[in-house]
PDB file of N, CA and C in Angstrom:
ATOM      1  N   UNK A   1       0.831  -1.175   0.000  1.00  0.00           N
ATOM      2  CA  UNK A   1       0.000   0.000   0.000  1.00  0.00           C
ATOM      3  C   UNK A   1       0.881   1.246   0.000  1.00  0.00           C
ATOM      4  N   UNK A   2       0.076   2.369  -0.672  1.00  0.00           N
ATOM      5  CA  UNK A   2       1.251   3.163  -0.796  1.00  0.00           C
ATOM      6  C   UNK A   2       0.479   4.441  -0.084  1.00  0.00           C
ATOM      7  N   UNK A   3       1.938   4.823   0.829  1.00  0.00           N
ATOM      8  CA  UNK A   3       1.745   6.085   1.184  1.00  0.00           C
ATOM      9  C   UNK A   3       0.408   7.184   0.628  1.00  0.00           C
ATOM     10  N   UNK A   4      -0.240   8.161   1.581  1.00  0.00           N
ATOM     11  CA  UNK A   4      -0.549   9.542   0.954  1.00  0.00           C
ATOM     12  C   UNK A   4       0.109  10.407   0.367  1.00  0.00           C
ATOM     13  N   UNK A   5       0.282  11.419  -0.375  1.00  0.00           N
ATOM     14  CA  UNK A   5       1.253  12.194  -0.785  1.00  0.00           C
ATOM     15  C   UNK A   5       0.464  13.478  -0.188  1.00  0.00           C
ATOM     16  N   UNK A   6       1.599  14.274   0.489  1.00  0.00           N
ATOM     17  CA  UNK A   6       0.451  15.783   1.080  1.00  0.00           C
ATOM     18  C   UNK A   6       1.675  16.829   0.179  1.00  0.00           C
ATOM     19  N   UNK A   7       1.127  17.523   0.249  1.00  0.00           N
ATOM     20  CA  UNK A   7       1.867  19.039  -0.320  1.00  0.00           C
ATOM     21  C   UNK A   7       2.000  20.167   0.385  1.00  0.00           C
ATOM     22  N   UNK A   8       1.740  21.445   0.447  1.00  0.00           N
ATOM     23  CA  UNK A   8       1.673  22.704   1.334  1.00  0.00           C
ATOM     24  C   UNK A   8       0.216  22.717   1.131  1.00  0.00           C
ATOM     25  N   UNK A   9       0.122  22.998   0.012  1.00  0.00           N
ATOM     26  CA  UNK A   9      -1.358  23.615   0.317  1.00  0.00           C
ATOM     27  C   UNK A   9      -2.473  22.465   0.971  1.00  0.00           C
ATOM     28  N   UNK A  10      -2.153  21.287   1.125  1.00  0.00           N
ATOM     29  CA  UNK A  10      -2.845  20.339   1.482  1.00  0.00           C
ATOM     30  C   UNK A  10      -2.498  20.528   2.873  1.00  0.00           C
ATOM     31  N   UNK A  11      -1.479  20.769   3.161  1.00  0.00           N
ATOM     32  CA  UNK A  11      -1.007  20.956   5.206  1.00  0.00           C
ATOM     33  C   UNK A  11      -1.276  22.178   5.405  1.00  0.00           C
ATOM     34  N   UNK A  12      -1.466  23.120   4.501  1.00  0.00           N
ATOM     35  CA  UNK A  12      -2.214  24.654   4.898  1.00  0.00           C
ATOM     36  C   UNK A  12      -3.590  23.903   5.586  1.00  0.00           C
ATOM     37  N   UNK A  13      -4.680  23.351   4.212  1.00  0.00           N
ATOM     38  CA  UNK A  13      -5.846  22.943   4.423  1.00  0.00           C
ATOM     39  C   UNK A  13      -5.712  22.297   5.377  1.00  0.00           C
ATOM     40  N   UNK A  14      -4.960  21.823   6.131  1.00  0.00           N
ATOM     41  CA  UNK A  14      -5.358  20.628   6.652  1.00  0.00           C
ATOM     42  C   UNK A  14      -5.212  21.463   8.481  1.00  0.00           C
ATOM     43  N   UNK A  15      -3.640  22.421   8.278  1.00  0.00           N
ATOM     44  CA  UNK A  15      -4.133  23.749   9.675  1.00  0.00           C
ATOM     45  C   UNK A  15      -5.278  24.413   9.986  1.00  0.00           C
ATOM     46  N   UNK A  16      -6.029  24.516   8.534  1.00  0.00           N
ATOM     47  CA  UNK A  16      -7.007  25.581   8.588  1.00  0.00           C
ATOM     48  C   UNK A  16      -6.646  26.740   8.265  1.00  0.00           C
ATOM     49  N   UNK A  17      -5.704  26.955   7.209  1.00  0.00           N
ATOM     50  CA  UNK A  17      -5.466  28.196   7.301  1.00  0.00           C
ATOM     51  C   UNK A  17      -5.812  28.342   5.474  1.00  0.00           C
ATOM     52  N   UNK A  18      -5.725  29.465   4.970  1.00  0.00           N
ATOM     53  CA  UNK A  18      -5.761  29.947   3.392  1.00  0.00           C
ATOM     54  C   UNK A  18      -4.950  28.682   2.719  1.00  0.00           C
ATOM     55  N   UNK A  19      -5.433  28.220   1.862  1.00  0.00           N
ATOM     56  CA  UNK A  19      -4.599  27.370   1.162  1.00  0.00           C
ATOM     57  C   UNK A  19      -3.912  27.265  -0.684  1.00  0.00           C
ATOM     58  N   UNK A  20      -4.378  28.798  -0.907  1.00  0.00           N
ATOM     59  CA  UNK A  20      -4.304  29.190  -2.068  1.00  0.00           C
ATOM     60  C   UNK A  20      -2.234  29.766  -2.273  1.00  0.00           C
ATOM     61  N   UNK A  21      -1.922  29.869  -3.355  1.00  0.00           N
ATOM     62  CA  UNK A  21      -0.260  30.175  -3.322  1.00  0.00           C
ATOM     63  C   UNK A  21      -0.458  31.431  -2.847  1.00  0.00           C
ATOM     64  N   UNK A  22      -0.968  32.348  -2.778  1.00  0.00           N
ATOM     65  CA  UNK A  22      -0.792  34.083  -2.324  1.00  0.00           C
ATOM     66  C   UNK A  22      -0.624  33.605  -0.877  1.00  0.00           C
ATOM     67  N   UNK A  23      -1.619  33.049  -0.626  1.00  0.00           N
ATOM     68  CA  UNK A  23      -1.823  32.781   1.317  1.00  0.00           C
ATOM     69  C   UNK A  23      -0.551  32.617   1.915  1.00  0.00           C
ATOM     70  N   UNK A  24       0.178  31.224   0.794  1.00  0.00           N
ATOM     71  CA  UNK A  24       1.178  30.405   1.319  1.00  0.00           C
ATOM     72  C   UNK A  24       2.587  31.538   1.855  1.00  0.00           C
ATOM     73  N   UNK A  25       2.420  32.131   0.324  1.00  0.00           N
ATOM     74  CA  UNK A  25       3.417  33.063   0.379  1.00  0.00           C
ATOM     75  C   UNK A  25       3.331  34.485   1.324  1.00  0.00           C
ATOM     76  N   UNK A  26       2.208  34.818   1.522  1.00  0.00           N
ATOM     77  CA  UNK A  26       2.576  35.807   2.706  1.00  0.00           C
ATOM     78  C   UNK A  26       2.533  35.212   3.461  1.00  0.00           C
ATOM     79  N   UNK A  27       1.863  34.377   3.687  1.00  0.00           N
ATOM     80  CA  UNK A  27       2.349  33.549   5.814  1.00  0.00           C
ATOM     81  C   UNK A  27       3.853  33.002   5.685  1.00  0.00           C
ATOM     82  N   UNK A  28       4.354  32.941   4.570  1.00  0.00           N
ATOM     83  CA  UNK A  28       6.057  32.368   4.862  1.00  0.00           C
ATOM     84  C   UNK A  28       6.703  33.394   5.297  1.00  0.00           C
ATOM     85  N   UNK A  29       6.251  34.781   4.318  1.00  0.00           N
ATOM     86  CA  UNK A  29       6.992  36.496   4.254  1.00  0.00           C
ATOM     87  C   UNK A  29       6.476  36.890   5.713  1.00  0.00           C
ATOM     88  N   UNK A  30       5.779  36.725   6.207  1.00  0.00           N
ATOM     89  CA  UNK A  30       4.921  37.281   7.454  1.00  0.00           C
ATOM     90  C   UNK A  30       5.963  36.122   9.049  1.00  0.00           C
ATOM     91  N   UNK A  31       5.736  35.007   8.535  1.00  0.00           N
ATOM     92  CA  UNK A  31       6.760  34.056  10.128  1.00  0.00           C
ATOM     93  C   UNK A  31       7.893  34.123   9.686  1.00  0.00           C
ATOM     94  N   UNK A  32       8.616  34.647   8.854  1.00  0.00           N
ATOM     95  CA  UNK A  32      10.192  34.099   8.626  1.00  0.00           C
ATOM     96  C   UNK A  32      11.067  35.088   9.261  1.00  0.00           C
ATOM     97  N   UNK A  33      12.348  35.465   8.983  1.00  0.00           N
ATOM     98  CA  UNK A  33      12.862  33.647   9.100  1.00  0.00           C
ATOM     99  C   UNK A  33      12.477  33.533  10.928  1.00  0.00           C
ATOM    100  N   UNK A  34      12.358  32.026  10.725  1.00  0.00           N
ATOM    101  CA  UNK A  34      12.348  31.372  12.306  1.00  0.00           C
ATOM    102  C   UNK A  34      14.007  30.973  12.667  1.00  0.00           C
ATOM    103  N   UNK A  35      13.654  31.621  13.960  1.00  0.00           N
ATOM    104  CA  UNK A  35      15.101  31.482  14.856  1.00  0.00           C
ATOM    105  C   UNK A  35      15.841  29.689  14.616  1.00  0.00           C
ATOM    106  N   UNK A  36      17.274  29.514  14.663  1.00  0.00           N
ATOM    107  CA  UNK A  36      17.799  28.473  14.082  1.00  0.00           C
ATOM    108  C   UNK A  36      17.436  27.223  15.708  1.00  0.00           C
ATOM    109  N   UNK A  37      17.110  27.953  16.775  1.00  0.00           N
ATOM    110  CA  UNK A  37      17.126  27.484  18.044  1.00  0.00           C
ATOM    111  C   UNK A  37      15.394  26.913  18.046  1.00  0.00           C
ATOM    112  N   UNK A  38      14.459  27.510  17.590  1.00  0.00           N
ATOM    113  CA  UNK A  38      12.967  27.346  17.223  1.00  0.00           C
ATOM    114  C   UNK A  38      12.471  26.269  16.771  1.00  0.00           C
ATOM    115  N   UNK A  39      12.344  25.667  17.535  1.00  0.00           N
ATOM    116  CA  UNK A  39      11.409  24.368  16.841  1.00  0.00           C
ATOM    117  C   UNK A  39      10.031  24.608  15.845  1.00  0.00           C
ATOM    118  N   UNK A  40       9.668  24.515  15.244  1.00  0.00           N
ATOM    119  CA  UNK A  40       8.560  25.205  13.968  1.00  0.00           C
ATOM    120  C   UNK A  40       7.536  24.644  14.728  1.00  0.00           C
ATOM    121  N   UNK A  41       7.214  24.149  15.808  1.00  0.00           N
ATOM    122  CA  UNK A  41       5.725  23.620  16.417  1.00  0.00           C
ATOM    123  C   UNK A  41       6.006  24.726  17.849  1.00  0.00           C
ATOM    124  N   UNK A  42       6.619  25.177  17.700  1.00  0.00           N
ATOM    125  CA  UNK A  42       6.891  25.779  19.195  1.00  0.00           C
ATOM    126  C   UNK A  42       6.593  27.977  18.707  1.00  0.00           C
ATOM    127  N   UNK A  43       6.454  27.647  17.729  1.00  0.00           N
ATOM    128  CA  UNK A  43       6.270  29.121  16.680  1.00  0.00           C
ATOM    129  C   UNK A  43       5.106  29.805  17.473  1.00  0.00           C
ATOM    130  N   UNK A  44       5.317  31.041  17.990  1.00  0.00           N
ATOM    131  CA  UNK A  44       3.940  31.855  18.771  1.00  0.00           C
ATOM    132  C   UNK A  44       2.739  31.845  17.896  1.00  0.00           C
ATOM    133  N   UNK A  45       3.127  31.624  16.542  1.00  0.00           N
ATOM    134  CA  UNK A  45       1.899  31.830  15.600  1.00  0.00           C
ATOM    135  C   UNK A  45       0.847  30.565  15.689  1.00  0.00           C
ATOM    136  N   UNK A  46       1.597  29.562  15.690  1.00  0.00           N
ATOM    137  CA  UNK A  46       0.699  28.513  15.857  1.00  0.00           C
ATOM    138  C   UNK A  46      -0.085  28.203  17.310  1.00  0.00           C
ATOM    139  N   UNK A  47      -1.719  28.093  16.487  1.00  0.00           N
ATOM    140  CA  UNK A  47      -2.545  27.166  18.147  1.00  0.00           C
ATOM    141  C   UNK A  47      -1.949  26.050  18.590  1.00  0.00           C
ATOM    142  N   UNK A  48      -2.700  25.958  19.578  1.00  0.00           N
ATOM    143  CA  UNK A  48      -2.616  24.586  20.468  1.00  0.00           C
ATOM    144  C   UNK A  48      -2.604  23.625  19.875  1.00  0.00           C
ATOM    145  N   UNK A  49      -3.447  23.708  18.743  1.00  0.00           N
ATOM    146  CA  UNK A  49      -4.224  22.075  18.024  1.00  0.00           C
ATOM    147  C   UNK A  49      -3.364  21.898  16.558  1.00  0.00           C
ATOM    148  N   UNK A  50      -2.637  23.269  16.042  1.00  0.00           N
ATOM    149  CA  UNK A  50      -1.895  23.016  15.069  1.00  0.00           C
ATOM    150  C   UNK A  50      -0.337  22.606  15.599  1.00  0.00           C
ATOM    151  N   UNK A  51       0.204  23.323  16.423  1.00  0.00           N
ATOM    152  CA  UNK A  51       1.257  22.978  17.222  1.00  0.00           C
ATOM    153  C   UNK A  51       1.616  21.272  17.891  1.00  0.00           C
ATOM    154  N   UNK A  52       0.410  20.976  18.160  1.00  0.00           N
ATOM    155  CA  UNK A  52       0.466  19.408  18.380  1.00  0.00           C
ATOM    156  C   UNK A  52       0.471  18.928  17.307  1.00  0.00           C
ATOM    157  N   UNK A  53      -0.548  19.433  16.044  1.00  0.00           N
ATOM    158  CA  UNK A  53      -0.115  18.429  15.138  1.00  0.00           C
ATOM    159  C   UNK A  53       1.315  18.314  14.195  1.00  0.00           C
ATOM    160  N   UNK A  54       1.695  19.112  14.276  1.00  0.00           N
ATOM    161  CA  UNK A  54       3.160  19.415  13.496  1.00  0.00           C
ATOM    162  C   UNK A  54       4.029  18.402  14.138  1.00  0.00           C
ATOM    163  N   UNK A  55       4.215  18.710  15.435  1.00  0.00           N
ATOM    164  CA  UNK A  55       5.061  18.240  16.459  1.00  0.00           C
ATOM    165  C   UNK A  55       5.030  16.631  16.675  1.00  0.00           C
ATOM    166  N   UNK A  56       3.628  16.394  16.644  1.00  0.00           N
ATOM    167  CA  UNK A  56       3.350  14.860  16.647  1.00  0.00           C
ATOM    168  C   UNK A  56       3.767  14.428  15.029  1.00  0.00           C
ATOM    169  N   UNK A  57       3.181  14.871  14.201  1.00  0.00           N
ATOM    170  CA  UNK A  57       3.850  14.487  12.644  1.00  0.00           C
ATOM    171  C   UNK A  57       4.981  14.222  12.439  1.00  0.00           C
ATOM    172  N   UNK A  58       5.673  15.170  13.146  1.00  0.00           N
ATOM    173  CA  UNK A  58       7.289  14.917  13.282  1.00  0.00           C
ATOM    174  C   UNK A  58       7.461  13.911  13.661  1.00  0.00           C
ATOM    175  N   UNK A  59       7.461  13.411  15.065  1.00  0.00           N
ATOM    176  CA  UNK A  59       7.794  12.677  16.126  1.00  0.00           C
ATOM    177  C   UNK A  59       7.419  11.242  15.719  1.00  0.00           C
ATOM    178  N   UNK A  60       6.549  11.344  14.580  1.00  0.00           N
ATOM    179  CA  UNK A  60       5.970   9.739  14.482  1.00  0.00           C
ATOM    180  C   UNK A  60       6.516   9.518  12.725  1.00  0.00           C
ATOM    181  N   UNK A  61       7.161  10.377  12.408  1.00  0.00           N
ATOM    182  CA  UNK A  61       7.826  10.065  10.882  1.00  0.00           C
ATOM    183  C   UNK A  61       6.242   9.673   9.924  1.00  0.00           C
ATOM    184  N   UNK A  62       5.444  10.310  10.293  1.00  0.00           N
ATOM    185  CA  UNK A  62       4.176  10.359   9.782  1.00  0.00           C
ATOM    186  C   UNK A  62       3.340  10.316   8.571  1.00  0.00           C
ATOM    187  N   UNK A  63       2.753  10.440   7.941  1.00  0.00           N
ATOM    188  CA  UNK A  63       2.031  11.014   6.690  1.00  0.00           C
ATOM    189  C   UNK A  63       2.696  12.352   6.053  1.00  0.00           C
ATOM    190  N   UNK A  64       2.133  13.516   6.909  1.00  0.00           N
ATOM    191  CA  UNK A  64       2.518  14.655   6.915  1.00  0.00           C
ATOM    192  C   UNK A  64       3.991  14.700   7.179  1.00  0.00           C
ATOM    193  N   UNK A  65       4.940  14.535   7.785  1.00  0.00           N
ATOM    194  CA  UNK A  65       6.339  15.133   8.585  1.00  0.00           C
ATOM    195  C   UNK A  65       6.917  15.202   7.195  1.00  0.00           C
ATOM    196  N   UNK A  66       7.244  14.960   5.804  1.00  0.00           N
ATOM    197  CA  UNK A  66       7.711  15.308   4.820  1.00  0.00           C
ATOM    198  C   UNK A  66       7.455  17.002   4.336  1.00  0.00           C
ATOM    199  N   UNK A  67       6.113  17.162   4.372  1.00  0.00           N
ATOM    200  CA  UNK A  67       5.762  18.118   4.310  1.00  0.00           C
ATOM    201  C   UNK A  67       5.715  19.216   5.285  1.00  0.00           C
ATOM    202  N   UNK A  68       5.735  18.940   6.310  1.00  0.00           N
ATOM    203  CA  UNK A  68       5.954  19.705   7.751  1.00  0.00           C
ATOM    204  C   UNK A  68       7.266  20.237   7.805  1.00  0.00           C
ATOM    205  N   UNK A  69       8.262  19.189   7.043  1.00  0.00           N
ATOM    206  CA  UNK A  69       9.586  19.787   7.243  1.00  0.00           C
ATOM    207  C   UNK A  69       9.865  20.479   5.928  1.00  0.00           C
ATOM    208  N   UNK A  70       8.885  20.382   5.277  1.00  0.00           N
ATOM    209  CA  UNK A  70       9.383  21.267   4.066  1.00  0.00           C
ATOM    210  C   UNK A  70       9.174  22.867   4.537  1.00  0.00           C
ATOM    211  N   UNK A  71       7.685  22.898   5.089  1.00  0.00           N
ATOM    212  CA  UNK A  71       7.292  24.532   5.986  1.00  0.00           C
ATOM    213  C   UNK A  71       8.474  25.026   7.138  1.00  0.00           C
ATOM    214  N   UNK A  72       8.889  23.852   7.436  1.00  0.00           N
ATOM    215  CA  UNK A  72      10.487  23.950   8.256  1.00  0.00           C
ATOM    216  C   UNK A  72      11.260  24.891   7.546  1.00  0.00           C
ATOM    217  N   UNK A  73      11.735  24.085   6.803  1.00  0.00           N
ATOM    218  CA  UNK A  73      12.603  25.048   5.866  1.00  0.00           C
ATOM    219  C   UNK A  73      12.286  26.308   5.082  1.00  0.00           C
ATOM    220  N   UNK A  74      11.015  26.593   4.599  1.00  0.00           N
ATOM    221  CA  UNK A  74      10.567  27.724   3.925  1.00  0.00           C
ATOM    222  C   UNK A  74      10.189  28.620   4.979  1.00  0.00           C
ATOM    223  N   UNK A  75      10.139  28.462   6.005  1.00  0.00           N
ATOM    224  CA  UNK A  75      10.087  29.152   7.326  1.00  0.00           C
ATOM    225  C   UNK A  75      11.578  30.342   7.692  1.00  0.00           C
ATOM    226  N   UNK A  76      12.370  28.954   7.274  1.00  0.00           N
ATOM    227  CA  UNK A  76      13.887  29.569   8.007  1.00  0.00           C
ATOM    228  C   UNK A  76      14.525  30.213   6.912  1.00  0.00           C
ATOM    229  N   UNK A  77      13.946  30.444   5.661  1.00  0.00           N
ATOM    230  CA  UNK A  77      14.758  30.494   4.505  1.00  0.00           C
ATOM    231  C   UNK A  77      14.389  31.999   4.398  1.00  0.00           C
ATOM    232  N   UNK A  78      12.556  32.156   5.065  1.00  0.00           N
ATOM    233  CA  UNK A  78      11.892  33.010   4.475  1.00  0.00           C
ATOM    234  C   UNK A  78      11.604  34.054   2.889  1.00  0.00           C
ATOM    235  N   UNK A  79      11.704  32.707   2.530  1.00  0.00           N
ATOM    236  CA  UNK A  79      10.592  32.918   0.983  1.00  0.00           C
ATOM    237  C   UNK A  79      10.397  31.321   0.265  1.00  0.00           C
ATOM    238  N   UNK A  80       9.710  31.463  -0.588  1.00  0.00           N
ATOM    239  CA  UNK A  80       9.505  30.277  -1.055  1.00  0.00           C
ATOM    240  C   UNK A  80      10.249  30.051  -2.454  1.00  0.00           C
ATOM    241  N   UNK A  81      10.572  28.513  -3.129  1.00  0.00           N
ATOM    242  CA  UNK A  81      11.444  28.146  -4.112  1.00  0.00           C
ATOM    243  C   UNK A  81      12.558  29.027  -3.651  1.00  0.00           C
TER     244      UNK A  81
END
């Protein structure tokens, strides 16, 4: 059986947040860059219920954690491509 495949805008949708490319791209321009010490689930921006899920995604090498660590990086890079 094969894996899900998620993307950004599918882990936007899936935070609840805008999931269109404009959205993506000002919420990257808007949190970046994140501190190198910052865990990306530990981010003031994120709730309670998105913060667990990032964090747990991670922690369990998950569905999502491919994609979680991609917002990792476009986080710290602050911009996207």
């Amino acid at each position: 059986m094969q894996s899900p495949t998620h993307n950004l805008p599918s882990l936007f949708k899936q935070l609840g947040l805008p999931d269109d490319s404009e959205s993506i791209e000002k919420f990257v321009a808007i949190h970046s860059p994140l501190k190198p010490a910052l865990h990306l689930a530990d981010a003031f921006f994120w709730s309670r219920s998105q913060a667990d899920f990032l964090r747990n995604e991670v922690l369990k090498d998950a569905d999502w954690a491919e994609v979680v660590d991609q917002l990792n990086v476009l986080l710290r890079k602050g911009r996207l491509g």
